[in-house]
PDB file of N, CA and C in Angstrom:
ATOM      1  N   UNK A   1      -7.509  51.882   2.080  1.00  0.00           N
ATOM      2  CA  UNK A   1      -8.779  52.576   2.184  1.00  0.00           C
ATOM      3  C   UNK A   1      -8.934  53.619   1.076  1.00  0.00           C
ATOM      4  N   UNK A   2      -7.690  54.166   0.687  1.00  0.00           N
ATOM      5  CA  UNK A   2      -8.203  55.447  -0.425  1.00  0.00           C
ATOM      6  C   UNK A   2      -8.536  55.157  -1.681  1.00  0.00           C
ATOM      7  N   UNK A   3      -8.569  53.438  -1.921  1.00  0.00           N
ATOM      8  CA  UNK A   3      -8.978  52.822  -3.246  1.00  0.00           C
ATOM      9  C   UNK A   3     -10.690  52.735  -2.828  1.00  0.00           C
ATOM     10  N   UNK A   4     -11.461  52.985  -2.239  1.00  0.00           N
ATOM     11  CA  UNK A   4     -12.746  52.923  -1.746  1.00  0.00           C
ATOM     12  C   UNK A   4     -12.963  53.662  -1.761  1.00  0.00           C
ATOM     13  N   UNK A   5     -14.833  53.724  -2.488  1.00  0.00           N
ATOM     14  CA  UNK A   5     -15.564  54.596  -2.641  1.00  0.00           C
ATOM     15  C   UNK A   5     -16.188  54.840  -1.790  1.00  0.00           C
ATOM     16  N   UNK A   6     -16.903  56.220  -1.702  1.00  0.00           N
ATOM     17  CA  UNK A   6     -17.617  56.764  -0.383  1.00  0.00           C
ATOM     18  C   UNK A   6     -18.818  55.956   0.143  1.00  0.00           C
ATOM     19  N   UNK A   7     -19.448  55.318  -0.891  1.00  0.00           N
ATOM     20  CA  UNK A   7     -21.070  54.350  -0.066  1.00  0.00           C
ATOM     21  C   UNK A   7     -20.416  53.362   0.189  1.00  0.00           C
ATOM     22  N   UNK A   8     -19.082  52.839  -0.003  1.00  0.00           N
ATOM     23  CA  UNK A   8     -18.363  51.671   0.459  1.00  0.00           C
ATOM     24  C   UNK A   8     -18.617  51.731   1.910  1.00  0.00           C
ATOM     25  N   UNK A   9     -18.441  52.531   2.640  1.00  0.00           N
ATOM     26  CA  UNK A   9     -18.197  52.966   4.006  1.00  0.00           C
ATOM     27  C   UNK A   9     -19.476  53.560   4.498  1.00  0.00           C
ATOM     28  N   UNK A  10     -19.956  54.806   3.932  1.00  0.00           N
ATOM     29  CA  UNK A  10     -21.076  55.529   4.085  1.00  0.00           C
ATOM     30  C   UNK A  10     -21.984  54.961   3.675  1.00  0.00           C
ATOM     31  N   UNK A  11     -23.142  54.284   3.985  1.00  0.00           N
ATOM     32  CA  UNK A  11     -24.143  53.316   3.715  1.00  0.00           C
ATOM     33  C   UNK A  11     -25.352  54.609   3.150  1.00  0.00           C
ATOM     34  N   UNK A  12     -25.695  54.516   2.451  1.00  0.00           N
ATOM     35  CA  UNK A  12     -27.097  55.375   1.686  1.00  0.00           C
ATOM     36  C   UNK A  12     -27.888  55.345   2.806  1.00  0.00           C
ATOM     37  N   UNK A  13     -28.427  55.691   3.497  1.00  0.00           N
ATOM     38  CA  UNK A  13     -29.979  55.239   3.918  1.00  0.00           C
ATOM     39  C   UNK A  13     -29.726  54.191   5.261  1.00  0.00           C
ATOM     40  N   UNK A  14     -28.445  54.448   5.784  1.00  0.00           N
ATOM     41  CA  UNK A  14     -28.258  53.139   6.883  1.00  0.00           C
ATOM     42  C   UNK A  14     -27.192  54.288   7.770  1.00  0.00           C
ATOM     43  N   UNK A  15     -26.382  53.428   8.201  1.00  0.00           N
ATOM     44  CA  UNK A  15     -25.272  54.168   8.889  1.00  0.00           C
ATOM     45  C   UNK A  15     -24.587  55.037   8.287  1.00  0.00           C
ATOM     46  N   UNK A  16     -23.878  55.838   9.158  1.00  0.00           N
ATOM     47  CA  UNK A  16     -23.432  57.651   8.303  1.00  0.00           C
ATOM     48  C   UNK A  16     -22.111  57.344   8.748  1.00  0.00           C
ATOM     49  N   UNK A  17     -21.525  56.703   9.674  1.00  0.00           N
ATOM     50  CA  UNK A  17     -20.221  56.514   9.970  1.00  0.00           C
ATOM     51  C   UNK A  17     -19.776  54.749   9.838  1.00  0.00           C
ATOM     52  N   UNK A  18     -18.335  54.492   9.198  1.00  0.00           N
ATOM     53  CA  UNK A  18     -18.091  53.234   9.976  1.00  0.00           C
ATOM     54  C   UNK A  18     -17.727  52.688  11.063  1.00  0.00           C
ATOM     55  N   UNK A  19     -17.798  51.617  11.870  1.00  0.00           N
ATOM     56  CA  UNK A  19     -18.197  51.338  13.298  1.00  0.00           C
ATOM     57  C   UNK A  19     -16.913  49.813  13.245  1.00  0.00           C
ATOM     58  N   UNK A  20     -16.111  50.105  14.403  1.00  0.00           N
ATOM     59  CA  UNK A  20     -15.609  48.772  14.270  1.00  0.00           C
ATOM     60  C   UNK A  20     -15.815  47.270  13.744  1.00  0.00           C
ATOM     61  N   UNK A  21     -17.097  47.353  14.110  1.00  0.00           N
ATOM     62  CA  UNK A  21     -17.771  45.737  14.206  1.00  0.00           C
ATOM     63  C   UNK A  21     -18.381  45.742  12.335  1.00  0.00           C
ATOM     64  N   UNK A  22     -18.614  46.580  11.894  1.00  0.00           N
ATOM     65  CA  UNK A  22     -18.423  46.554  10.609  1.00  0.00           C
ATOM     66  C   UNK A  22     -17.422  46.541   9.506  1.00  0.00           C
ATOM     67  N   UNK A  23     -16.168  47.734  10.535  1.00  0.00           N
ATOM     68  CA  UNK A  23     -14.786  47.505   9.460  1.00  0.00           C
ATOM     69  C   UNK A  23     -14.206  46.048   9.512  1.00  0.00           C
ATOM     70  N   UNK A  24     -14.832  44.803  10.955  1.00  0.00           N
ATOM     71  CA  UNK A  24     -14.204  44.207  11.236  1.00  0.00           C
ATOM     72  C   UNK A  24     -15.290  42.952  10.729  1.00  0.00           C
ATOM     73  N   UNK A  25     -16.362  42.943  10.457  1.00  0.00           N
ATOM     74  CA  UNK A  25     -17.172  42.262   9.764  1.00  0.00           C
ATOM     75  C   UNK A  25     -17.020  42.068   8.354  1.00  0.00           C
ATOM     76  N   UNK A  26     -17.415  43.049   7.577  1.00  0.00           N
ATOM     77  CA  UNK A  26     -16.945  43.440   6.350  1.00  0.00           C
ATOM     78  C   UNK A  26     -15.962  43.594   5.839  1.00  0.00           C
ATOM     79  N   UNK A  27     -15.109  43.886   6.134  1.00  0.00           N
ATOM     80  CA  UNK A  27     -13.101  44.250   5.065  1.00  0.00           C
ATOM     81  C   UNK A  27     -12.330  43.569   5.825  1.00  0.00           C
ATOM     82  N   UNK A  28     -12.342  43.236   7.151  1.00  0.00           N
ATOM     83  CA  UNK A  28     -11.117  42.893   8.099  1.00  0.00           C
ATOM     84  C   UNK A  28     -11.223  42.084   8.825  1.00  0.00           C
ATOM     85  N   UNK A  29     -11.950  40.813   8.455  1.00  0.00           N
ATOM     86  CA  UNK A  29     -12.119  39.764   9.058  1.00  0.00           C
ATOM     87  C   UNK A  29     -10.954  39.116   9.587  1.00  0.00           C
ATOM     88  N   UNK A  30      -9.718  38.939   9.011  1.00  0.00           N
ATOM     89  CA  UNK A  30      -8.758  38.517   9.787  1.00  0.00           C
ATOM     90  C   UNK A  30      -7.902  39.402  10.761  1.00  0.00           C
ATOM     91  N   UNK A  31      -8.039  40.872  10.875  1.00  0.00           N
ATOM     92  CA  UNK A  31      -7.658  42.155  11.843  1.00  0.00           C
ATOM     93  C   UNK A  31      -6.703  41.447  13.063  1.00  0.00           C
ATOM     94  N   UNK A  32      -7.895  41.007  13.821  1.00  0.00           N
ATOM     95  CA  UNK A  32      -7.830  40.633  14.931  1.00  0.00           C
ATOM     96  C   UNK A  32      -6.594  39.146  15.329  1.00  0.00           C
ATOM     97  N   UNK A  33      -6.237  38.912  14.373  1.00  0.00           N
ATOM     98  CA  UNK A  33      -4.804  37.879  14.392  1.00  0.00           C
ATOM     99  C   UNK A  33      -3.674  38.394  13.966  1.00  0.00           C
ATOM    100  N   UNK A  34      -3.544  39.726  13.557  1.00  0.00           N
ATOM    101  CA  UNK A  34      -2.371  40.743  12.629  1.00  0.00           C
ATOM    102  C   UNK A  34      -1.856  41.074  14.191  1.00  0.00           C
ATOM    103  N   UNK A  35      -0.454  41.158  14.369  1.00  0.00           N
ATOM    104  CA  UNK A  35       0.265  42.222  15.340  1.00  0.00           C
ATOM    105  C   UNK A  35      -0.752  42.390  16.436  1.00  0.00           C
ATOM    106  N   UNK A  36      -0.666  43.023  17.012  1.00  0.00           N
ATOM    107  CA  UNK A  36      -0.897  43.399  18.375  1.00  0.00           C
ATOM    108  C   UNK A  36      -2.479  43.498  18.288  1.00  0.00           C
ATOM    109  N   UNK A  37      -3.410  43.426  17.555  1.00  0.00           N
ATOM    110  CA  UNK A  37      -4.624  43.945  17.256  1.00  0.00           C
ATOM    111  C   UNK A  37      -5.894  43.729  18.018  1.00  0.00           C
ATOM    112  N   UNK A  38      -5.351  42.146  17.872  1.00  0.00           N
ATOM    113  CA  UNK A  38      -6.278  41.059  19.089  1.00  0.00           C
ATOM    114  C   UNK A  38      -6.121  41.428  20.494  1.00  0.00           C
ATOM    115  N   UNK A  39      -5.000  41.993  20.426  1.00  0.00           N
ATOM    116  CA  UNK A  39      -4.448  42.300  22.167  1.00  0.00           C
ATOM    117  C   UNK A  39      -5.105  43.435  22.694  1.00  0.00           C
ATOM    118  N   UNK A  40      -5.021  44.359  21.712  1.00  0.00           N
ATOM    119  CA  UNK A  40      -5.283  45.940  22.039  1.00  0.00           C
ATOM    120  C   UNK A  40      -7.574  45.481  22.235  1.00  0.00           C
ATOM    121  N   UNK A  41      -7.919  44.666  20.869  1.00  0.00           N
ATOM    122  CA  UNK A  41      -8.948  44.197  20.839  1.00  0.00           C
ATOM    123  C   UNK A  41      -9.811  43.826  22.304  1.00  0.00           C
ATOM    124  N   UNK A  42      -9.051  42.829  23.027  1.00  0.00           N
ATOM    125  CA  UNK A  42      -9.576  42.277  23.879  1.00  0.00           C
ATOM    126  C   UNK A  42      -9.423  43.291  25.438  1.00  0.00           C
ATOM    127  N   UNK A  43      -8.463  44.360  25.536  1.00  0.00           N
ATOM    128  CA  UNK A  43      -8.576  45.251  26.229  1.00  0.00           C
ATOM    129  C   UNK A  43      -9.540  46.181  26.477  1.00  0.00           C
ATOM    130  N   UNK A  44     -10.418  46.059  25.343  1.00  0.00           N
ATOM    131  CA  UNK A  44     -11.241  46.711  24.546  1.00  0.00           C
ATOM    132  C   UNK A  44     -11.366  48.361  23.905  1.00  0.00           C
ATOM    133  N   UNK A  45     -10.030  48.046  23.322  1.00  0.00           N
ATOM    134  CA  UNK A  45     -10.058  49.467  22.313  1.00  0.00           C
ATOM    135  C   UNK A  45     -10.735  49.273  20.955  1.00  0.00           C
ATOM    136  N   UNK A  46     -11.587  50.252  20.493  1.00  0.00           N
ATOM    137  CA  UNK A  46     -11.838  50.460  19.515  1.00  0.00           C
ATOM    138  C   UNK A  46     -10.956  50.297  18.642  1.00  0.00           C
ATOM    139  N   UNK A  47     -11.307  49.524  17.248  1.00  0.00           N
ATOM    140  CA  UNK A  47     -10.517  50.146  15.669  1.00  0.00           C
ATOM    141  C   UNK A  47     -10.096  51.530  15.680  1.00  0.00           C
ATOM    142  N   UNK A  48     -11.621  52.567  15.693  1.00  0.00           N
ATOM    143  CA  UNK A  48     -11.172  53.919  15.528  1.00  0.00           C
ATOM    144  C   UNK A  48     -10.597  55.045  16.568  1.00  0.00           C
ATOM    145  N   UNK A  49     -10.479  53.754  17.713  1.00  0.00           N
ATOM    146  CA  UNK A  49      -9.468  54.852  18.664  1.00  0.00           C
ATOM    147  C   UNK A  49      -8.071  55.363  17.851  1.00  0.00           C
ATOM    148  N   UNK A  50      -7.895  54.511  17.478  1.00  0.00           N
ATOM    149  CA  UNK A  50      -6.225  54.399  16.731  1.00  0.00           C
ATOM    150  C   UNK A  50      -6.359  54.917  15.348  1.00  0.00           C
ATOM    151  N   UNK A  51      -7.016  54.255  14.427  1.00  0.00           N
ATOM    152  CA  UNK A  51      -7.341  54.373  13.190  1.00  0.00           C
ATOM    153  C   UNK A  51      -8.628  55.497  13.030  1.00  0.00           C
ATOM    154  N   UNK A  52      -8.532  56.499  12.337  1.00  0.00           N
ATOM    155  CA  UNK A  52      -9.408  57.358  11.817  1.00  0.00           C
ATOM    156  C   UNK A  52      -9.627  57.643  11.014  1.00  0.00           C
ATOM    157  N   UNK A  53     -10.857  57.888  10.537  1.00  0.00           N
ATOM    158  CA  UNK A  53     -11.608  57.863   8.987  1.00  0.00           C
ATOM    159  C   UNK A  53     -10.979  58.646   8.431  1.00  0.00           C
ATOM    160  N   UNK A  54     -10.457  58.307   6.976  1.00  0.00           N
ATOM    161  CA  UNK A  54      -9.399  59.145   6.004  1.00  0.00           C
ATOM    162  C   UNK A  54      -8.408  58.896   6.361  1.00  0.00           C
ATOM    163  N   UNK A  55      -7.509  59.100   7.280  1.00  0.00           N
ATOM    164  CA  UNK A  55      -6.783  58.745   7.776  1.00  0.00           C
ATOM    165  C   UNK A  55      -6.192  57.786   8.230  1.00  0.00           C
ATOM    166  N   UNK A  56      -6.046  56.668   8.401  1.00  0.00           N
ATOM    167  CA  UNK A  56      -6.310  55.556   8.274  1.00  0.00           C
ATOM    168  C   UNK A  56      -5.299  54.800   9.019  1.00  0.00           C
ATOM    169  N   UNK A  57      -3.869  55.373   8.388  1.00  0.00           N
ATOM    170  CA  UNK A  57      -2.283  54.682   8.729  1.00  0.00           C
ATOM    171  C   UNK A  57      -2.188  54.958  10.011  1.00  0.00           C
ATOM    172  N   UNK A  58      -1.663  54.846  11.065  1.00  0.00           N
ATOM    173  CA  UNK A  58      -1.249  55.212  12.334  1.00  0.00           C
ATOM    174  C   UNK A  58       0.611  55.584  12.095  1.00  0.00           C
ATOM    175  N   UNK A  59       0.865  56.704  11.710  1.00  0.00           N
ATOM    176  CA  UNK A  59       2.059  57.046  11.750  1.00  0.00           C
ATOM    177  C   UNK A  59       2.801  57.594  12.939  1.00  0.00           C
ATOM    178  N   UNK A  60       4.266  57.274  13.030  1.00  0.00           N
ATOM    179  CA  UNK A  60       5.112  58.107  13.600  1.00  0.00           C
ATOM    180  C   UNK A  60       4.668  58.765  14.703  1.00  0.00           C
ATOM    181  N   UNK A  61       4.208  60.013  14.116  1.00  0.00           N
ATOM    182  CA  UNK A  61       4.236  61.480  14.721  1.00  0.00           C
ATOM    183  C   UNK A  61       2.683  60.813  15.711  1.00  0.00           C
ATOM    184  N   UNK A  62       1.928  60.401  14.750  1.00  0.00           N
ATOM    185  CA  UNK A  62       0.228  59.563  16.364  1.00  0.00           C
ATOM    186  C   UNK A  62       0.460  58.814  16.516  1.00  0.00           C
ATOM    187  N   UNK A  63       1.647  57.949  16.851  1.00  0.00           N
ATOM    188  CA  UNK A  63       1.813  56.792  17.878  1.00  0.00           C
ATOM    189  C   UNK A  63       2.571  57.085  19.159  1.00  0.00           C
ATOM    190  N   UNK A  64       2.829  58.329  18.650  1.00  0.00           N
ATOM    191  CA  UNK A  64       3.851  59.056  19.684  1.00  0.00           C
ATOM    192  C   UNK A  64       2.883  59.507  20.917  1.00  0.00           C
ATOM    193  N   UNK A  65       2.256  59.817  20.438  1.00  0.00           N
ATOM    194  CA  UNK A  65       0.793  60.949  20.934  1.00  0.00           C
ATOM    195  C   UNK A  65      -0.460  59.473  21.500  1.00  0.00           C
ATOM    196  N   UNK A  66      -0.502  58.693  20.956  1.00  0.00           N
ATOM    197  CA  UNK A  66      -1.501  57.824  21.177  1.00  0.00           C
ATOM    198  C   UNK A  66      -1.161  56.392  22.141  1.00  0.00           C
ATOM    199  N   UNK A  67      -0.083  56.109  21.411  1.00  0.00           N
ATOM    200  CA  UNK A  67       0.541  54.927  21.914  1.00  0.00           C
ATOM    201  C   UNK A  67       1.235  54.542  23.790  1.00  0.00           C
ATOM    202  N   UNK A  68       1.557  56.183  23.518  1.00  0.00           N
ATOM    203  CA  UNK A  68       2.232  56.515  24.548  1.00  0.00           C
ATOM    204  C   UNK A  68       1.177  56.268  25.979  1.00  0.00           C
ATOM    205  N   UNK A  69       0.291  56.771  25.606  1.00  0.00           N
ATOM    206  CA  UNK A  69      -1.357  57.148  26.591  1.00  0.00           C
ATOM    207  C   UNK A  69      -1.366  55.673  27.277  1.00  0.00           C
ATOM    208  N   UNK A  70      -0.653  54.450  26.705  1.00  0.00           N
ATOM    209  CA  UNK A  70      -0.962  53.542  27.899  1.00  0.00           C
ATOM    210  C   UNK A  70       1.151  53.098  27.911  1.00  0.00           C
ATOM    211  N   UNK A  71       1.487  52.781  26.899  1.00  0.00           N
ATOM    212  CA  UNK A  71       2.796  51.780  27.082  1.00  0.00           C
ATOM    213  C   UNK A  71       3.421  53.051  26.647  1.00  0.00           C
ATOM    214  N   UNK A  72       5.038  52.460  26.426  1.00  0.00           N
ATOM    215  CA  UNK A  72       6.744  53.165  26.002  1.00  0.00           C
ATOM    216  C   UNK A  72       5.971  53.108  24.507  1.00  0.00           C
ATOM    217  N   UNK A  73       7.025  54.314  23.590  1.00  0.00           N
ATOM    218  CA  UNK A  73       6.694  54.358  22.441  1.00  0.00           C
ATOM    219  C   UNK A  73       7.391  53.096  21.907  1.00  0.00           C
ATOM    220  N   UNK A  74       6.756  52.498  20.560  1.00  0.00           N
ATOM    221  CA  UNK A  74       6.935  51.295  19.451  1.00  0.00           C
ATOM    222  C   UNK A  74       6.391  52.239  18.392  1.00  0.00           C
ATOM    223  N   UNK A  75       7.862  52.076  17.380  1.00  0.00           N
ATOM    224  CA  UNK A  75       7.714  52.219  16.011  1.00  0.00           C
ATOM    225  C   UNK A  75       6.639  51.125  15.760  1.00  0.00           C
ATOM    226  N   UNK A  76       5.381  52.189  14.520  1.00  0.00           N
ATOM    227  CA  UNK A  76       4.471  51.496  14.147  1.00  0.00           C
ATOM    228  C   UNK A  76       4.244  50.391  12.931  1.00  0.00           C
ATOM    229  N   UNK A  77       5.671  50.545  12.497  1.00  0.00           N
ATOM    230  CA  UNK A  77       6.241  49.614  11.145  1.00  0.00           C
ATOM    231  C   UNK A  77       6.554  48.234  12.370  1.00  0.00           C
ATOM    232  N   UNK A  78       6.889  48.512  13.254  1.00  0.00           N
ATOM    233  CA  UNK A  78       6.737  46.723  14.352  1.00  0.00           C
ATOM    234  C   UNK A  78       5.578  46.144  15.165  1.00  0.00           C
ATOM    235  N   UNK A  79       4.508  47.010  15.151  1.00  0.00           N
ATOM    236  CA  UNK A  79       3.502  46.970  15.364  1.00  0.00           C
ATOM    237  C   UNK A  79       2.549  45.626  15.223  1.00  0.00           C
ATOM    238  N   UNK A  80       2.321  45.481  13.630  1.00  0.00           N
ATOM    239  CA  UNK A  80       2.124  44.382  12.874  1.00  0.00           C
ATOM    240  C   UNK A  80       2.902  43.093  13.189  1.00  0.00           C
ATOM    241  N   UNK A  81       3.928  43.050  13.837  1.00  0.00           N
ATOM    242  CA  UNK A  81       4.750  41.447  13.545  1.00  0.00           C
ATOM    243  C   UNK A  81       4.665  40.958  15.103  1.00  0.00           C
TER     244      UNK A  81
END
């Protein structure tokens, strides 16, 4: 994400924030078959429950804090596989 420019995301004259169904329309069409994504997906969590604008990575220290809120903690480097 930090190789992207700001109207990449921020639409001129349209939407002021990005919205799942757009990060997942537009950039991340395959998301939803990566690691756990589809799973968390169909539970129906948001992209940006987890993931937040600028911010982006889900590290360590907020999976601890986030992850926890439903399951046992999982390192987020196993996340993906």
């Amino acid at each position: 994400m930090s190789g992207l420019l700001c109207h990449q995301c921020h639409k001129p004259h349209g939407e002021i924030k990005p919205t799942s169904a757009t990060c997942i329309g537009e950039c991340h069409k395959n998301e939803a078959s990566v690691g756990q994504h589809g799973f968390h997906m169909k539970k129906g969590l948001d992209c940006l429950y987890c993931h937040k604008p600028h911010s982006w990575v889900v590290g360590q220290d907020r999976a601890r804090t986030l992850c926890t809120k439903c399951h046992p903690f999982k390192d987020p480097k196993t996340f993906i596989y």
